[in-house]
PDB file of N, CA and C in Angstrom:
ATOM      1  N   UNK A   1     -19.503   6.759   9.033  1.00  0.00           N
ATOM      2  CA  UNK A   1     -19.604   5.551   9.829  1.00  0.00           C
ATOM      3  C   UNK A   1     -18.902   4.377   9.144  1.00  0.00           C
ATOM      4  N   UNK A   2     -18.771   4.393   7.764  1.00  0.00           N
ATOM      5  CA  UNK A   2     -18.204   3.501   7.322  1.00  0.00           C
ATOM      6  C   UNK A   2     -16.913   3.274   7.441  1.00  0.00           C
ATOM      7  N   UNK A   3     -16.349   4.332   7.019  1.00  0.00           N
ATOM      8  CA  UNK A   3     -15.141   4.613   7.324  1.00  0.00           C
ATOM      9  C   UNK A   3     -14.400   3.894   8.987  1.00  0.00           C
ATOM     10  N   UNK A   4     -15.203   4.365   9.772  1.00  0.00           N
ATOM     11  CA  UNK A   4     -14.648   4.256  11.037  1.00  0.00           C
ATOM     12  C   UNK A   4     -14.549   2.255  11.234  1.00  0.00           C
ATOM     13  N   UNK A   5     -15.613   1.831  10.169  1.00  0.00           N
ATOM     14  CA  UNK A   5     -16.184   0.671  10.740  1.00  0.00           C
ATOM     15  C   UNK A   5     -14.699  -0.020   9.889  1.00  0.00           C
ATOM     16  N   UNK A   6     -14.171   0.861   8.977  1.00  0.00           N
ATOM     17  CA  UNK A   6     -13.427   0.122   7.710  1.00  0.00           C
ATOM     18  C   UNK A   6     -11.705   0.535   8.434  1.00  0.00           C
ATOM     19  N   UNK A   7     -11.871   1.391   8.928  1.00  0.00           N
ATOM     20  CA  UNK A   7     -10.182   1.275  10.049  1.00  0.00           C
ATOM     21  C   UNK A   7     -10.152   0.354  10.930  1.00  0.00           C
ATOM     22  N   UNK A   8     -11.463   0.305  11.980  1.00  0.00           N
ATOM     23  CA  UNK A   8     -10.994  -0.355  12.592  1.00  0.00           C
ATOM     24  C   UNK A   8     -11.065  -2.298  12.382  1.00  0.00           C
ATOM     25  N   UNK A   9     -11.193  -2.904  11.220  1.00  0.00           N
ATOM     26  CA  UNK A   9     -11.517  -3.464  10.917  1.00  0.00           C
ATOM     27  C   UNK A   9     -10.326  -3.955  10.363  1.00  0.00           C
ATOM     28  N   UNK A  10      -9.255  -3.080   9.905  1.00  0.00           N
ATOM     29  CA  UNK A  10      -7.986  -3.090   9.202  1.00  0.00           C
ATOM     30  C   UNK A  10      -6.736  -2.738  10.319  1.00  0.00           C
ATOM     31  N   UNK A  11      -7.260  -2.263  11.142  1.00  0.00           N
ATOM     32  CA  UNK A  11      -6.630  -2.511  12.699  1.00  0.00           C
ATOM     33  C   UNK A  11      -6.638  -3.674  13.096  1.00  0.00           C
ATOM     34  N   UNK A  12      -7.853  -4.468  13.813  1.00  0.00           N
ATOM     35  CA  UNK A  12      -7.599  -5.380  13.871  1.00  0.00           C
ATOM     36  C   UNK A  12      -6.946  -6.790  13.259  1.00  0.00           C
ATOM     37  N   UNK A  13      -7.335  -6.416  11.675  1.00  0.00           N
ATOM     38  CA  UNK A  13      -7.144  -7.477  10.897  1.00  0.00           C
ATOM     39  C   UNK A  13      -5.659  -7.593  10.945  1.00  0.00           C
ATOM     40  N   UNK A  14      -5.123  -6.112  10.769  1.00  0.00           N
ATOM     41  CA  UNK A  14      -3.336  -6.190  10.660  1.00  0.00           C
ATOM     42  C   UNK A  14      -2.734  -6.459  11.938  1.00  0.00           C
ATOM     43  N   UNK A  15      -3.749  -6.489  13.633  1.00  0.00           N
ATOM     44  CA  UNK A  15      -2.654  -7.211  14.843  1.00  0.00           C
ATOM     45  C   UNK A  15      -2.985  -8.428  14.510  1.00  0.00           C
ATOM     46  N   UNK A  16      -4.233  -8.901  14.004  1.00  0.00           N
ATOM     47  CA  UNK A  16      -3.754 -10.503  14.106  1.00  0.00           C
ATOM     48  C   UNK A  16      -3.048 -11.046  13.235  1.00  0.00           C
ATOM     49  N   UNK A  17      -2.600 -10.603  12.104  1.00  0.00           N
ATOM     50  CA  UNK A  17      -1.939 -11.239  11.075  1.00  0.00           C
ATOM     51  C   UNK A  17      -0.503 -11.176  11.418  1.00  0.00           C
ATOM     52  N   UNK A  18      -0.161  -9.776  12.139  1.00  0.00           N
ATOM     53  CA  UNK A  18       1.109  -9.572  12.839  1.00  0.00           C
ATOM     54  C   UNK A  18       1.140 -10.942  13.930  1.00  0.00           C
ATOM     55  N   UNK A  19       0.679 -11.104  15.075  1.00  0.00           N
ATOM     56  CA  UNK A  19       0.479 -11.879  15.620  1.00  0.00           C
ATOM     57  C   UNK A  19       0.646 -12.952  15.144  1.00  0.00           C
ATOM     58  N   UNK A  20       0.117 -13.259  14.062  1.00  0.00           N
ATOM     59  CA  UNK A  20       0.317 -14.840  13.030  1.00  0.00           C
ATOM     60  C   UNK A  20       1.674 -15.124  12.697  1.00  0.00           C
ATOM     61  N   UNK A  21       2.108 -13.619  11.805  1.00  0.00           N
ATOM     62  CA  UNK A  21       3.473 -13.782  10.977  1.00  0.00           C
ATOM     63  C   UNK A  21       4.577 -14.176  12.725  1.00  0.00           C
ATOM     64  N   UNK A  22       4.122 -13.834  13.837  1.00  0.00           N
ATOM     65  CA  UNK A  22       4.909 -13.632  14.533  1.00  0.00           C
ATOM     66  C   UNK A  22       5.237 -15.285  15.537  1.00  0.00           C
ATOM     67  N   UNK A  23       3.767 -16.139  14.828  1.00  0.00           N
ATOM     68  CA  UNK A  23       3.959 -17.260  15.546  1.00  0.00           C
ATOM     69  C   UNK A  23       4.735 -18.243  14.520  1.00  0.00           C
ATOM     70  N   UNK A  24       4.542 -17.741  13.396  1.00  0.00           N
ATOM     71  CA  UNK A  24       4.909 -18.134  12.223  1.00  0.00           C
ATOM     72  C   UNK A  24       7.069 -18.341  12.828  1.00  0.00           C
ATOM     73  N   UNK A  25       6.827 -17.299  13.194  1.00  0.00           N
ATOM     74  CA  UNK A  25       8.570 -17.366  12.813  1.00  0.00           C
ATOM     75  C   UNK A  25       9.125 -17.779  14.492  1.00  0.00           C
ATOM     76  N   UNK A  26       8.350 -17.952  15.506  1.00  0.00           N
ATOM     77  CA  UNK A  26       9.087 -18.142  16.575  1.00  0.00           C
ATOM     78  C   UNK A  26       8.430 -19.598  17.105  1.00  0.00           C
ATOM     79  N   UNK A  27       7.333 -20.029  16.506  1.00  0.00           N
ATOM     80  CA  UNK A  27       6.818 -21.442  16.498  1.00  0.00           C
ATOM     81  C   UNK A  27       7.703 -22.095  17.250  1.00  0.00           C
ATOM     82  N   UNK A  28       7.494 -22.940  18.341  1.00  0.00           N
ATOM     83  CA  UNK A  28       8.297 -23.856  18.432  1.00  0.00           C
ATOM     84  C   UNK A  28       8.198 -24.882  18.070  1.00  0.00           C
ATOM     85  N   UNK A  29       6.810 -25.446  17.309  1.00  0.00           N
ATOM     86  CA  UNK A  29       7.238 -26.838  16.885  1.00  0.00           C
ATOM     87  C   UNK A  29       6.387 -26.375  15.429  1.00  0.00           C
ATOM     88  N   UNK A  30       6.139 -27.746  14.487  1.00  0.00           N
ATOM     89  CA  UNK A  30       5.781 -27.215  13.233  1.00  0.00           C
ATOM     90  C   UNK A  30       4.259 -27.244  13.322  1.00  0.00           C
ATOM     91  N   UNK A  31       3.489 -27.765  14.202  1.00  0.00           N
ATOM     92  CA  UNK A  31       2.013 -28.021  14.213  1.00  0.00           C
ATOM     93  C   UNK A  31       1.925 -26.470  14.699  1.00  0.00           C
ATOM     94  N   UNK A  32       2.580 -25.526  15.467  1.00  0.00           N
ATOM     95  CA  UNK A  32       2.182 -24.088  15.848  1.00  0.00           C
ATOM     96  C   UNK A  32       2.493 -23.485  14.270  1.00  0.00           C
ATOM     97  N   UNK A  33       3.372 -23.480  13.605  1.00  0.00           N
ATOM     98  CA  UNK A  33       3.332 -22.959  12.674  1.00  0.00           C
ATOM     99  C   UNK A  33       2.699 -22.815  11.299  1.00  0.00           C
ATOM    100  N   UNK A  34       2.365 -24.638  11.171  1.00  0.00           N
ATOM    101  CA  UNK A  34       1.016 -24.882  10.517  1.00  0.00           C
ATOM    102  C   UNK A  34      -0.228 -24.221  10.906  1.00  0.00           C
ATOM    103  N   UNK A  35      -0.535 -24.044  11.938  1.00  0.00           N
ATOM    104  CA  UNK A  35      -1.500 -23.522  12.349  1.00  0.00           C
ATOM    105  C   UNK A  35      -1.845 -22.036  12.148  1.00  0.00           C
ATOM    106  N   UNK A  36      -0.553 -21.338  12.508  1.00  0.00           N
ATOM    107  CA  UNK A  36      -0.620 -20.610  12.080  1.00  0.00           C
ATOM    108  C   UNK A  36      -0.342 -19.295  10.716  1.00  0.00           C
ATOM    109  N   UNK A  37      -0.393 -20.164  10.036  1.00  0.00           N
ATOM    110  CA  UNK A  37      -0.203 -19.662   8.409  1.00  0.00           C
ATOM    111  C   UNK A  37      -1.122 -20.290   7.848  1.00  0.00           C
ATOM    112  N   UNK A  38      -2.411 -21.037   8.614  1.00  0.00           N
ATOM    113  CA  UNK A  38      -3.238 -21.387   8.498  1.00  0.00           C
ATOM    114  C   UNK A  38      -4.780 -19.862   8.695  1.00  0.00           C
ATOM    115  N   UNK A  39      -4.425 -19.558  10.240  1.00  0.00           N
ATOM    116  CA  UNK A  39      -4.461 -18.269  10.646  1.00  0.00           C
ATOM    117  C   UNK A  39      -4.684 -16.939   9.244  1.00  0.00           C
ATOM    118  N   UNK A  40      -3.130 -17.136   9.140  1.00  0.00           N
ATOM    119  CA  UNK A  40      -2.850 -15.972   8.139  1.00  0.00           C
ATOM    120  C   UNK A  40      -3.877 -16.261   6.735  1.00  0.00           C
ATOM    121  N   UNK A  41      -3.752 -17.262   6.361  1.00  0.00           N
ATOM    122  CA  UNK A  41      -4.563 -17.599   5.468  1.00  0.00           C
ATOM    123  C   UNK A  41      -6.220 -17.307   5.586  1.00  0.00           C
ATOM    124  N   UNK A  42      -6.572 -17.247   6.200  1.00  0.00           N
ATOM    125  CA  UNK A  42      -8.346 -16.643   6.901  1.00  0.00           C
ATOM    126  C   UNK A  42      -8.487 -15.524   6.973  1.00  0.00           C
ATOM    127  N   UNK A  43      -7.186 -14.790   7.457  1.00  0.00           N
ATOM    128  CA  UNK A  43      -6.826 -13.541   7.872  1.00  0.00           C
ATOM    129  C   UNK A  43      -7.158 -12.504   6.494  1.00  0.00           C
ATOM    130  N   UNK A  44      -5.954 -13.414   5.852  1.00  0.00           N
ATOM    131  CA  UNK A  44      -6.220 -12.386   4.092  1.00  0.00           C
ATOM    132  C   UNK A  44      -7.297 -12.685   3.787  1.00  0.00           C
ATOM    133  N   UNK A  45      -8.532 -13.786   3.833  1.00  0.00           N
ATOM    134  CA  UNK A  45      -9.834 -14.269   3.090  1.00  0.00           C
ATOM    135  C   UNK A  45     -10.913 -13.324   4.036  1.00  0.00           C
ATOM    136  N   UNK A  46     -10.189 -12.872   4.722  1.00  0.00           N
ATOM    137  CA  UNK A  46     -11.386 -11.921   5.836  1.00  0.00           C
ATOM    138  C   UNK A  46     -11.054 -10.300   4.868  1.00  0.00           C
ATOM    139  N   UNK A  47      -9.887 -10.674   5.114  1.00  0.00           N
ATOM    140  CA  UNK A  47      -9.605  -8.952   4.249  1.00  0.00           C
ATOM    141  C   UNK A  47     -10.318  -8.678   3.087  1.00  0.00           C
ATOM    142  N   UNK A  48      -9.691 -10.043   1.965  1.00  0.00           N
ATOM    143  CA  UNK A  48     -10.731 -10.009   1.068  1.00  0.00           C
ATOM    144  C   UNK A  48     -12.249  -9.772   0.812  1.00  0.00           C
ATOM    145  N   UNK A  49     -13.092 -10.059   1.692  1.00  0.00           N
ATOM    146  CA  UNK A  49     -14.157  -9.962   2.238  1.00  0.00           C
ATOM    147  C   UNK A  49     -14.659  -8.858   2.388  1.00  0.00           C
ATOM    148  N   UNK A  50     -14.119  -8.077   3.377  1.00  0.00           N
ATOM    149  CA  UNK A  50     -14.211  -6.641   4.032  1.00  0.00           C
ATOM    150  C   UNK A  50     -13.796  -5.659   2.979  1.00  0.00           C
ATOM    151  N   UNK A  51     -13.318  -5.874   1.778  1.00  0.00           N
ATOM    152  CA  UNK A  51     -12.541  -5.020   0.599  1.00  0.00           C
ATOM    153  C   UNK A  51     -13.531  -4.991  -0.404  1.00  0.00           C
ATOM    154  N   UNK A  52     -14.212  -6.935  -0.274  1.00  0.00           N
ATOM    155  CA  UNK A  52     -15.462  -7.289  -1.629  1.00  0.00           C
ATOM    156  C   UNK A  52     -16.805  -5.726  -0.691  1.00  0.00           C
ATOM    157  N   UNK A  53     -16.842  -6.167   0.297  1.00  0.00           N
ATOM    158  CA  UNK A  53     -18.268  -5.607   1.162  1.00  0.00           C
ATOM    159  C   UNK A  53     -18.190  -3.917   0.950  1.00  0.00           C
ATOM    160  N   UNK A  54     -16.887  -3.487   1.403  1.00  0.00           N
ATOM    161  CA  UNK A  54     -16.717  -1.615   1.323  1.00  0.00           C
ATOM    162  C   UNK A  54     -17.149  -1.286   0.120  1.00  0.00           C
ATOM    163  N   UNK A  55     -16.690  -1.938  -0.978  1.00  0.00           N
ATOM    164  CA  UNK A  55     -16.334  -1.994  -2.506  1.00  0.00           C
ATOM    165  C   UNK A  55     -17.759  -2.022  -3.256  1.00  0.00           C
ATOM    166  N   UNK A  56     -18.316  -2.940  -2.827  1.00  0.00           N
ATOM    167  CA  UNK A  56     -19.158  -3.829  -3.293  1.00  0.00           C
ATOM    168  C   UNK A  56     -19.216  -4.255  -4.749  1.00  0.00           C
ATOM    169  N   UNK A  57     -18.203  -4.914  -4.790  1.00  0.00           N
ATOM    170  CA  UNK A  57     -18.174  -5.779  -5.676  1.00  0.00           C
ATOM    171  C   UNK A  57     -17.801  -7.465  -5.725  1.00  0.00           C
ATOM    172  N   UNK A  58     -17.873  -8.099  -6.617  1.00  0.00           N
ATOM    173  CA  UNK A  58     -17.557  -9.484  -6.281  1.00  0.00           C
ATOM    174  C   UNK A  58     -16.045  -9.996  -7.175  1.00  0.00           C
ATOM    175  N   UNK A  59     -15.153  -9.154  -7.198  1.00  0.00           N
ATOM    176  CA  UNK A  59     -13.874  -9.269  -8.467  1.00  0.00           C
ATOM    177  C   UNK A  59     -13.079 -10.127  -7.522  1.00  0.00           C
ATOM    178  N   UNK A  60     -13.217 -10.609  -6.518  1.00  0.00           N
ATOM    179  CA  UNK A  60     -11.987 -11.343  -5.349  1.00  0.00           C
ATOM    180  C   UNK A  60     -12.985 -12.589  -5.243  1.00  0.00           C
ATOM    181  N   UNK A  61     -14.078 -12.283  -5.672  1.00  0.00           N
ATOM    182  CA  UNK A  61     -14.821 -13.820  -4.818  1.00  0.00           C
ATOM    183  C   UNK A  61     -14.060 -15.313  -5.591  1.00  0.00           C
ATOM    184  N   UNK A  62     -13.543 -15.474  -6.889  1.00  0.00           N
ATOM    185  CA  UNK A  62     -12.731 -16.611  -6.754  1.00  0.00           C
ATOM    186  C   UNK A  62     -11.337 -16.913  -6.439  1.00  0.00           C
ATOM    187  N   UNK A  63     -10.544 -15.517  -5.936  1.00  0.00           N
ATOM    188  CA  UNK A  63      -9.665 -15.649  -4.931  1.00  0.00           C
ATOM    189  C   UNK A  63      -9.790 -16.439  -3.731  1.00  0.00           C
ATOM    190  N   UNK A  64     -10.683 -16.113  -3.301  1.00  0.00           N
ATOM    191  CA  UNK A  64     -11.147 -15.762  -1.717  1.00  0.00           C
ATOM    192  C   UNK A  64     -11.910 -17.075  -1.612  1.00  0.00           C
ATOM    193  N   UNK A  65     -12.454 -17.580  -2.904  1.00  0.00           N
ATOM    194  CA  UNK A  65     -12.778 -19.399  -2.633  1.00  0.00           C
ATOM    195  C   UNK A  65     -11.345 -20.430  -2.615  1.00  0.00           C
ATOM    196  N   UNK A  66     -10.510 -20.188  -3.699  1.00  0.00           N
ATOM    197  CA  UNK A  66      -9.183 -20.762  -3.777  1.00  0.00           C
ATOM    198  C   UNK A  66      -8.645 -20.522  -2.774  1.00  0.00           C
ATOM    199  N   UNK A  67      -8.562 -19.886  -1.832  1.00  0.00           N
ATOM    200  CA  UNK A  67      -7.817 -19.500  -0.747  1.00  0.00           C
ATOM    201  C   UNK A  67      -7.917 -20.102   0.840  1.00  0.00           C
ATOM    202  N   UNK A  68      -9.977 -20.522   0.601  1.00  0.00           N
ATOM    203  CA  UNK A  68     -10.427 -21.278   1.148  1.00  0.00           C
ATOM    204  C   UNK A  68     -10.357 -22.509   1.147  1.00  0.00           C
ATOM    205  N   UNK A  69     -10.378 -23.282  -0.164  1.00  0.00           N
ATOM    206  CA  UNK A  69      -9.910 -24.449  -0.670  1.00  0.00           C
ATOM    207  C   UNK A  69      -8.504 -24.900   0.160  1.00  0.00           C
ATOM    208  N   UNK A  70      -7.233 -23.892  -0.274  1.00  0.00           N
ATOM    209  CA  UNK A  70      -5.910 -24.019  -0.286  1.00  0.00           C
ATOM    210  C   UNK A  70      -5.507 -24.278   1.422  1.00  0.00           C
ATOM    211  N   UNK A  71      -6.303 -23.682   2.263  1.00  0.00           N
ATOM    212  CA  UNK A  71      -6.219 -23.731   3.798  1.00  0.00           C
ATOM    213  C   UNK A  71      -6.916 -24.802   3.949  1.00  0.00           C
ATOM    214  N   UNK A  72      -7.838 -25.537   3.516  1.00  0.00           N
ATOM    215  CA  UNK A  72      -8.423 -27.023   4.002  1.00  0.00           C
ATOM    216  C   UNK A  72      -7.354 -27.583   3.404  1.00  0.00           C
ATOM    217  N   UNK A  73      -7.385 -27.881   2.546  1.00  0.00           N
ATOM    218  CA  UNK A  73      -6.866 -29.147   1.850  1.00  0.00           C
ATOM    219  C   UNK A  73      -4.956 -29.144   2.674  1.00  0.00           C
ATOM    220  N   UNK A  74      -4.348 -27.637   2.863  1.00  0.00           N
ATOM    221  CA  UNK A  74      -3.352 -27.665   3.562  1.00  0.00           C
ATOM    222  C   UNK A  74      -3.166 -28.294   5.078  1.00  0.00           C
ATOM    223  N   UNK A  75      -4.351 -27.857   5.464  1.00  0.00           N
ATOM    224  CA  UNK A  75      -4.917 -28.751   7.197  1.00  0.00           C
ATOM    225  C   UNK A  75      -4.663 -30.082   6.893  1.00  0.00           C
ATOM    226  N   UNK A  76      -5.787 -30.233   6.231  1.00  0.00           N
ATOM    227  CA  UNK A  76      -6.115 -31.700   6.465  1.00  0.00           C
ATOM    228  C   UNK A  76      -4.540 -32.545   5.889  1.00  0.00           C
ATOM    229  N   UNK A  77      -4.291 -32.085   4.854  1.00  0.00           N
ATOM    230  CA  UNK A  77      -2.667 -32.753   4.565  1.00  0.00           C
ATOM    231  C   UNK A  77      -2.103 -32.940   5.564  1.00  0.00           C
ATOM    232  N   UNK A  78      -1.611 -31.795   6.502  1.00  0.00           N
ATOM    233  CA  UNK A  78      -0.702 -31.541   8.084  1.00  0.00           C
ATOM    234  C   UNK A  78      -1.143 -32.694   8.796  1.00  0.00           C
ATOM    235  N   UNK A  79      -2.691 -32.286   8.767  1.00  0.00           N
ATOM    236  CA  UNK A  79      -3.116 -33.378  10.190  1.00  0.00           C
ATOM    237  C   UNK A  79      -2.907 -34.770   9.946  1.00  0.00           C
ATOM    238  N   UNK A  80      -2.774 -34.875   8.848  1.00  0.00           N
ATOM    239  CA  UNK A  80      -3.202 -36.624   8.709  1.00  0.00           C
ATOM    240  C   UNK A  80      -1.153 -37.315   8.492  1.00  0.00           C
ATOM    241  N   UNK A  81      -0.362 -36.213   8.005  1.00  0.00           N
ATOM    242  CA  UNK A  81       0.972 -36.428   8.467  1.00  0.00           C
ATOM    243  C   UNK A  81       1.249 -36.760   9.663  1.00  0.00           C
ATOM    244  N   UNK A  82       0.762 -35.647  10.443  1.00  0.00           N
ATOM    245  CA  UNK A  82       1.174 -35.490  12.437  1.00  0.00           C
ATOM    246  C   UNK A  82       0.538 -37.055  12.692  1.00  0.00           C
ATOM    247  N   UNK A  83      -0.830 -37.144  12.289  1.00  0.00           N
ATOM    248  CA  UNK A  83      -1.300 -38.334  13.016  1.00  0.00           C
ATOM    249  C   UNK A  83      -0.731 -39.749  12.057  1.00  0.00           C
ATOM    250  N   UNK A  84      -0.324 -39.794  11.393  1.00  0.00           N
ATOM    251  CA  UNK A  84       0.677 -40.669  10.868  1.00  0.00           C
ATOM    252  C   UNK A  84       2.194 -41.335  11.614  1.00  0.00           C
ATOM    253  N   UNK A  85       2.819 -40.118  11.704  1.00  0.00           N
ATOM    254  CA  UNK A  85       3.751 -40.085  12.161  1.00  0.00           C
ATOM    255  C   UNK A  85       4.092 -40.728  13.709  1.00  0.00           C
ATOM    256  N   UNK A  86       2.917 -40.062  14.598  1.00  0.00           N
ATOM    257  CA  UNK A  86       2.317 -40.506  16.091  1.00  0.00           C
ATOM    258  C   UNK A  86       2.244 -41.706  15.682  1.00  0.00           C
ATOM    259  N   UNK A  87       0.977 -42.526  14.780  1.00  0.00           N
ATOM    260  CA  UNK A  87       0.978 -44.105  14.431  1.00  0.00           C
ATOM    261  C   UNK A  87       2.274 -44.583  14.753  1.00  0.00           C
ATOM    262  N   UNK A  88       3.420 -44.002  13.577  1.00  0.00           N
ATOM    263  CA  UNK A  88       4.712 -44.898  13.337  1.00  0.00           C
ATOM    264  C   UNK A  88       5.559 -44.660  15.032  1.00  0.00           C
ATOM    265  N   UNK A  89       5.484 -43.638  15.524  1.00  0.00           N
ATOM    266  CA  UNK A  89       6.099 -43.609  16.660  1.00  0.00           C
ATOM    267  C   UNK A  89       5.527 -44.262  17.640  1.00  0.00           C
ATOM    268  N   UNK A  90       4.257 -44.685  17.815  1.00  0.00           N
ATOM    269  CA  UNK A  90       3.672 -45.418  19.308  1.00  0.00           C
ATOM    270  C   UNK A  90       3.962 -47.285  18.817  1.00  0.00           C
ATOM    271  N   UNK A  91       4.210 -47.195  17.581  1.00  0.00           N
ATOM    272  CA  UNK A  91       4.389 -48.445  17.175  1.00  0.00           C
ATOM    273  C   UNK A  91       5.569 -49.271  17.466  1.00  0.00           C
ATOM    274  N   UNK A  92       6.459 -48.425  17.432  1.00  0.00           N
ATOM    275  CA  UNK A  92       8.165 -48.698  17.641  1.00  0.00           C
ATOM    276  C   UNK A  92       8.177 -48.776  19.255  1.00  0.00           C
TER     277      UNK A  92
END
């Protein structure tokens, strides 16, 4: 049962990351692409996860916090650019 629970789990995980890498590169603007390598970034911290849980061990858990860290602090950077930028443009 585990097994089955641990394919399909790595099925899914690998269409959405495909899916990600895929918005990643055909994005049309940069807030889709932020977003999504944002995506990808959760994506691997889920994997990590599902690898700590099969495994059971905890050898990824300060990966898998840095990784968490690295996707906020990357957001919030983006967002507060985009909404910057909007400022300087509704201003003009």
């Amino acid at each position: 049962m585990k097994e089955l629970v641990l394919v399909i789990t790595a099925v899914v995980l690998s269409l959405a990351a495909a899916g990600a890498i895929i918005r990643i590169a055909i994005g049309p603007s940069l807030l889709d692409r932020v977003l999504a390598s944002d995506v990808l970034l959760a994506i691997l911290g889920a994997a990590l996860a599902v690898d700590m849980a099969v495994n059971r061990h905890l050898n990824n858990l300060m990966l898998l916090v840095a990784l968490a860290v690295i996707g906020f602090i990357g957001s919030v950077t983006v967002a507060r650019f985009v909404a910057e930028r909007r400022a300087r443009s509704n201003d003009s």
